[in-house]
Protein backbone atom coordinates (compact mmCIF):
# COMPACT_ATOMS: atom_id res chain seq x y z
CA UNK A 1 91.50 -70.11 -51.14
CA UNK A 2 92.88 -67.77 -53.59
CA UNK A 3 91.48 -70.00 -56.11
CA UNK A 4 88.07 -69.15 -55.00
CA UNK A 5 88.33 -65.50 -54.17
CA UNK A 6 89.74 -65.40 -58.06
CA UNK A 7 86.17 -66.69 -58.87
CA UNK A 8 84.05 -64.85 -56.76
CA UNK A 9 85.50 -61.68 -57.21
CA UNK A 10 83.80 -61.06 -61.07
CA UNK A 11 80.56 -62.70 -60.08
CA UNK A 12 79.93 -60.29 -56.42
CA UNK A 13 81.39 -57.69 -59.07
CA UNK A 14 78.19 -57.70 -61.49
CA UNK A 15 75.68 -58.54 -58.23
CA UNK A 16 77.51 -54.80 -57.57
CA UNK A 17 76.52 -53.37 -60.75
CA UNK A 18 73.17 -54.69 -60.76
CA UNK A 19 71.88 -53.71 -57.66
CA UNK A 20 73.41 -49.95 -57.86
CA UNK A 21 71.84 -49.89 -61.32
CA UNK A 22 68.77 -50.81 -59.93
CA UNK A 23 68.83 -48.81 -57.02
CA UNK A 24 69.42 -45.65 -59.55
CA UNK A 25 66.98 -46.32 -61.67
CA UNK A 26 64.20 -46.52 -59.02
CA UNK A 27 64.83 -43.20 -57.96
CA UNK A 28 64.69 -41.75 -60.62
CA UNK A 29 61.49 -43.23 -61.28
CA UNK A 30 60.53 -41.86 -57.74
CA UNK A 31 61.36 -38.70 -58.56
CA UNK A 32 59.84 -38.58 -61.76
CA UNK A 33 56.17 -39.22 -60.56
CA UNK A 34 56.62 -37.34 -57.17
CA UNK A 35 57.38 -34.64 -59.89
CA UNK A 36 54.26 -34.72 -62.13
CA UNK A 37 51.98 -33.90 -58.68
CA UNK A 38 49.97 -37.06 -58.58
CA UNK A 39 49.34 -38.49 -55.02
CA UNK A 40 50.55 -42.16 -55.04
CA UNK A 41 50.86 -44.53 -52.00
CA UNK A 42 49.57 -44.71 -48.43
CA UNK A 43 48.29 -41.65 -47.08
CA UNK A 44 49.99 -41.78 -43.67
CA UNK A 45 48.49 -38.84 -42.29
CA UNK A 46 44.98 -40.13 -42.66
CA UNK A 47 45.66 -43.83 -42.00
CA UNK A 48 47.29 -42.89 -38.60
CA UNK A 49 44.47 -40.70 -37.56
CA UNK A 50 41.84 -44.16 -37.96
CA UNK A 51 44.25 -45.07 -35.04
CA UNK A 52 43.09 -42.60 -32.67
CA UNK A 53 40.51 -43.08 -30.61
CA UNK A 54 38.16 -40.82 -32.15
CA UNK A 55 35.56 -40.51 -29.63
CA UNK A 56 37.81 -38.82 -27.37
CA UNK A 57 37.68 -35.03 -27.36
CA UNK A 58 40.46 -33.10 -26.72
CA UNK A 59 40.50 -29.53 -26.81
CA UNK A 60 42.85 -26.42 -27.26
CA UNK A 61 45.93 -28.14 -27.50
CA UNK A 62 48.76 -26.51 -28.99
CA UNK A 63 50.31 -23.42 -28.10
CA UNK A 64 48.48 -23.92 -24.78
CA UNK A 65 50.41 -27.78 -24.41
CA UNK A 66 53.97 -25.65 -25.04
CA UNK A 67 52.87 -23.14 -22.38
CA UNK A 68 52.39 -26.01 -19.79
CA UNK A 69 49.07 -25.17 -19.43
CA UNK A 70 45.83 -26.30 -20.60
CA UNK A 71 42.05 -25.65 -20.63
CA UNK A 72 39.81 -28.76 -22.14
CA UNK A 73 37.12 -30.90 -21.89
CA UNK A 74 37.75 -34.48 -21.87
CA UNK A 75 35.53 -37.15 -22.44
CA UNK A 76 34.30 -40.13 -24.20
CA UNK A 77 30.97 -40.93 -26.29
CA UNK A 78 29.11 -43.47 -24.08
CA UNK A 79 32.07 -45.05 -22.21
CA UNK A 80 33.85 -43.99 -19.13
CA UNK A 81 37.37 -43.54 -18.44
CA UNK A 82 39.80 -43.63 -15.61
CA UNK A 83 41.44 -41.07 -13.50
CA UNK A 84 43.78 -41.42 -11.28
CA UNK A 85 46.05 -39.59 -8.99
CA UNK A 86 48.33 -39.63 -6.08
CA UNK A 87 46.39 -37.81 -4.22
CA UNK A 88 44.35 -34.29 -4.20
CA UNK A 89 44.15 -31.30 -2.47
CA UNK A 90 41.09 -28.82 -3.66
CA UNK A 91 39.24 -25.77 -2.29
CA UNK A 92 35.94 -24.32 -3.21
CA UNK A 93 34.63 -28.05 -3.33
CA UNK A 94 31.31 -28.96 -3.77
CA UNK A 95 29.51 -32.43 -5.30
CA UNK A 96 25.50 -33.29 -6.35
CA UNK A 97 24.26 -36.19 -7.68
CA UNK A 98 22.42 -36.01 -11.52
CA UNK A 99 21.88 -38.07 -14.59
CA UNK A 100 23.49 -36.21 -17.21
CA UNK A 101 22.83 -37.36 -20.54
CA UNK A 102 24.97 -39.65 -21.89
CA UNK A 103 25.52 -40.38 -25.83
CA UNK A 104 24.93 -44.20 -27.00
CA UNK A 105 27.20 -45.45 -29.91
CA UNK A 106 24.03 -45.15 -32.28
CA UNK A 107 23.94 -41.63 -31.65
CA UNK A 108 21.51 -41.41 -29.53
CA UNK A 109 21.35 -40.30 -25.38
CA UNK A 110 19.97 -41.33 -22.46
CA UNK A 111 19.95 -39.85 -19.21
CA UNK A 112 19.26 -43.43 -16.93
CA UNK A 113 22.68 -42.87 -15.35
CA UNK A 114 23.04 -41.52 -11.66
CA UNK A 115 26.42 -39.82 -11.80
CA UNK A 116 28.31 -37.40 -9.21
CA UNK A 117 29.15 -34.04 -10.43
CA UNK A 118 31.98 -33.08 -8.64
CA UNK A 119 33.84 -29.50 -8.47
CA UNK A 120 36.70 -27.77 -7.65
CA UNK A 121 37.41 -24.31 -7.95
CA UNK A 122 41.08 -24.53 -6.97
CA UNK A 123 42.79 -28.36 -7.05
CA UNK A 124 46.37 -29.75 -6.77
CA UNK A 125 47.02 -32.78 -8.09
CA UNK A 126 49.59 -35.28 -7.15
CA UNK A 127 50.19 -36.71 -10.67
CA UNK A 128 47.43 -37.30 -13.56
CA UNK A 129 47.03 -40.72 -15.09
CA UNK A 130 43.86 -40.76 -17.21
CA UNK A 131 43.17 -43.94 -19.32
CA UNK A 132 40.66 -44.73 -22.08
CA UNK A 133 39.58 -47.72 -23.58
CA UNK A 134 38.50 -48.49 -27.17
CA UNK A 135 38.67 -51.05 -29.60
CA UNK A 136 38.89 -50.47 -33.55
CA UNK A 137 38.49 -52.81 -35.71
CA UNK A 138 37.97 -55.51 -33.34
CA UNK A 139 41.40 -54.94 -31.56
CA UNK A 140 41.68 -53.35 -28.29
CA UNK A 141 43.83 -50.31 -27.61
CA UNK A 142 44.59 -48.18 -25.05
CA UNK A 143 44.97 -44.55 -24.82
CA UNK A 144 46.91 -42.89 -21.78
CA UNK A 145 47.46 -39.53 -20.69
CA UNK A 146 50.42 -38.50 -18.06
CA UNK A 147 51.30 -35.37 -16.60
CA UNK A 148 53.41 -34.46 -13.49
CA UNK A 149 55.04 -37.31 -10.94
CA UNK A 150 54.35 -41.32 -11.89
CA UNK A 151 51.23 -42.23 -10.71
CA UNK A 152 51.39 -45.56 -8.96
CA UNK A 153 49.45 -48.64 -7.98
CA UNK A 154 49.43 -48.38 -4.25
CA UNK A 155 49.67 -44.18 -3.37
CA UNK A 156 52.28 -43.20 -0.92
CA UNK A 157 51.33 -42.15 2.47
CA UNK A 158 52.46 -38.61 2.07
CA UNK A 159 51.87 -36.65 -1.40
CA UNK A 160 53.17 -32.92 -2.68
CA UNK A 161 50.90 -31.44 -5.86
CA UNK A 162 52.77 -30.80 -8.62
CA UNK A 163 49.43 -30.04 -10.98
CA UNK A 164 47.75 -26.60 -10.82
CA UNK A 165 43.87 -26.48 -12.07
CA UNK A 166 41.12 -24.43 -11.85
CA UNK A 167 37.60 -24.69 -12.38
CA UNK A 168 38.16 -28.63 -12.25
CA UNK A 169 34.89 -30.59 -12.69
CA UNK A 170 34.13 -34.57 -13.46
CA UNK A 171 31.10 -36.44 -14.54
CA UNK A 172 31.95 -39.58 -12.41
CA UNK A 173 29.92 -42.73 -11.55
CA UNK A 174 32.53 -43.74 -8.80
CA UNK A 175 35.10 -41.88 -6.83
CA UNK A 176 37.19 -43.37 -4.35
CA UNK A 177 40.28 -42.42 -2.57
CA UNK A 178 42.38 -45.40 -1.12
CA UNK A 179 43.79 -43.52 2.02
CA UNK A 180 41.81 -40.84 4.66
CA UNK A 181 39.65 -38.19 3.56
CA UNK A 182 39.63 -34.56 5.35
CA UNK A 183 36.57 -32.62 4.72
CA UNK A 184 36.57 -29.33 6.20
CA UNK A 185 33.69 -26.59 6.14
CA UNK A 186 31.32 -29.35 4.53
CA UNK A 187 27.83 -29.38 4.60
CA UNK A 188 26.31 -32.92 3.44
CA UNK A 189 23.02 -32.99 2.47
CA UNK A 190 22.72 -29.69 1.20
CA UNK A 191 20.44 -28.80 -1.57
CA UNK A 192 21.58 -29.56 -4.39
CA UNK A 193 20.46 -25.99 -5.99
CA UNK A 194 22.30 -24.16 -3.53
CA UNK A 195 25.61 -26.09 -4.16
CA UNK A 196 28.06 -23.60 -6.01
CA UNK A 197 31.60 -24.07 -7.24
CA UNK A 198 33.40 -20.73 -8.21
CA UNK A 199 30.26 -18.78 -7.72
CA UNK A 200 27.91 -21.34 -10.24
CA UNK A 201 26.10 -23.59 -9.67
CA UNK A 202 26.56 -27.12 -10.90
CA UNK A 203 24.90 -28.30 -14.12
CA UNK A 204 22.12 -30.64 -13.53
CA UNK A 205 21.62 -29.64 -10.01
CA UNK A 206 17.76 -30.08 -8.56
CA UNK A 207 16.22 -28.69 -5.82
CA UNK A 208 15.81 -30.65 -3.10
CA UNK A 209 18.77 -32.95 -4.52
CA UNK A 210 21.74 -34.28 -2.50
CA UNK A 211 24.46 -31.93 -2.64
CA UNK A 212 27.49 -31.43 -0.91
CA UNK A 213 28.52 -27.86 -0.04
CA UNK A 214 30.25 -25.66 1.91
CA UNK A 215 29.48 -23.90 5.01
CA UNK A 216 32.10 -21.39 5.01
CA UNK A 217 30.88 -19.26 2.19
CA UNK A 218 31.78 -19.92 -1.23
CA UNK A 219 35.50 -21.36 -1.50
CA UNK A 220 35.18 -22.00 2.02
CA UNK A 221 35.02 -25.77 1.56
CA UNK A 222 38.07 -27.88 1.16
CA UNK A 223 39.13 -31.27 0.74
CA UNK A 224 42.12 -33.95 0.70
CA UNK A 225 42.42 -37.21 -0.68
CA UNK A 226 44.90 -39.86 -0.85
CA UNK A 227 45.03 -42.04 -3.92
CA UNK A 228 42.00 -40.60 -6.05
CA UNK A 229 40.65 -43.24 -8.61
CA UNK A 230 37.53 -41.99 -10.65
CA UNK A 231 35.41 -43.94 -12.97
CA UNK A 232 34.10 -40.38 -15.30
CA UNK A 233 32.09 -40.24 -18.47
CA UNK A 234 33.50 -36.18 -18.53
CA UNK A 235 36.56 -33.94 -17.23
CA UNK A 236 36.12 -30.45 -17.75
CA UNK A 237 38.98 -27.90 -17.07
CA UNK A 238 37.14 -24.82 -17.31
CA UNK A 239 40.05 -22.33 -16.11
CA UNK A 240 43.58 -23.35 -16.76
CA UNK A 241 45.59 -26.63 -16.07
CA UNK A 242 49.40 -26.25 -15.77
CA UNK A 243 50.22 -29.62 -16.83
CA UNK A 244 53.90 -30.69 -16.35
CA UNK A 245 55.72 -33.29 -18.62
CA UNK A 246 52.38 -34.10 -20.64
CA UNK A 247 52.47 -37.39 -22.54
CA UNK A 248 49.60 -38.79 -24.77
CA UNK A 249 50.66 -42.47 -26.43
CA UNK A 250 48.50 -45.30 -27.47
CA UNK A 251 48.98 -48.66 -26.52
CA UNK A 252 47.74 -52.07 -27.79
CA UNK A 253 45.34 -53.87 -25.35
CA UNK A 254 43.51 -53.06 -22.13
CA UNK A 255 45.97 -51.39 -19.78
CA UNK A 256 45.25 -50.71 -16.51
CA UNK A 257 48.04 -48.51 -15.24
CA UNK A 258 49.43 -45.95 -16.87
């Protein structure tokens, strides 16, 4: 054994040498040409942001995201996303059917799609998971967006808000909430004109369309739902969304829960 350790001991000596040597001499030659100001290598910044789903449009991020609270539009060129939430609790309500137009990949619109524009113009939210779908480069990948308690697959009985917004509206082609429904002050069937959410009326809205507004004056109208899950082509958070624990990631595939 000693034998044998005698013989190693020069050779692992010089494998040593040699591989601090080399080690030394490539940094140097890093820092040589990181010196002369020429931009070598893979531009991470740029390559990560072909990752992103680019068609989604996020807006006034920021200082507002370390505040807690946010005012955007959200929404996705010619594909629809999901929305879900624990349940909701909103005031001011009021809904009309439209066909907004909606942009094709090519660039183009078209406004064949019968969508429910749907207002708030005070909402509590029982958790936000919102998830979008894309693929790039023949891969699929999801993006999700979390704020406030887990959303989960089957919504509890009972829900407490812990999301604030204001001046809430989405473009959706489905709505559906998974447990009752209280409507109070409603009026169904009302013109879709004379539908108003925080004193304006909704964009798209046609006389003599279906709307669904209040009859208690404006903000008279409220609403509950248990386990909201929307199918929108648009979010908009005109006023201000307080927006606790926010998380954005990306994931590879098609998830379906956040």
């Amino acid at each position: 054994m000693n034998h044998l350790t005698t013989r190693l001991g020069p050779s692992v000596g010089r494998v040593r040498a040699r591989s601090t040597r080399a080690v030394t001499e490539w940094n140097a030659r890093m820092l040589a040409e990181a010196s002369d100001g020429t931009r070598r290598g893979t531009r991470w910044g740029r390559g990560a942001l072909a990752l992103v789903p680019s068609a989604l449009a996020v807006g006034l991020l920021g200082t507002a995201l370390a505040q807690g609270a946010l005012a955007a539009n959200f929404s996705v060129t010619g594909q629809p996303f999901t929305l879900t939430s624990n349940g909701v609790e909103g005031s001011g309500f009021g809904a009309i059917v439209n066909t907004p137009a909606v942009g094709r990949p090519d660039g183009t619109t078209t406004t064949n799609t019968a969508m429910a524009r749907v207002g708030f113009a005070s909402a509590g939210l029982a958790g936000l998971c919102g998830i979008v779908h894309q693929t790039i480069a023949g891969v699929p990948y999801s993006l999700l967006l979390t704020g406030g308690q887990k959303v989960t697959a089957a919504p509890p009985g009972t829900f407490t808000t812990d999301i604030d917004a204001s001046n809430l509206y989405l473009q959706a082609t489905e709505l559906q909430a998974y447990g009752p429904t209280t409507l109070q002050n409603a009026v169904l069937g009302q013109s879709a004109d004379q539908v108003t959410v925080a004193g304006k009326p909704l964009t798209g809205a046609l006389p003599g369309g279906f709307g669904l507004g209040s009859a208690g004056g404006e903000g008279g109208s409220s609403i509950t739902l248990h386990g909201l899950n929307a199918t929108a082509y648009d979010a908009e958070m005109a006023g201000a969304l307080v927006l606790p624990d926010l998380r954005i990631r990306v994931v590879a595939g098609s998830a379906t829960a956040c």
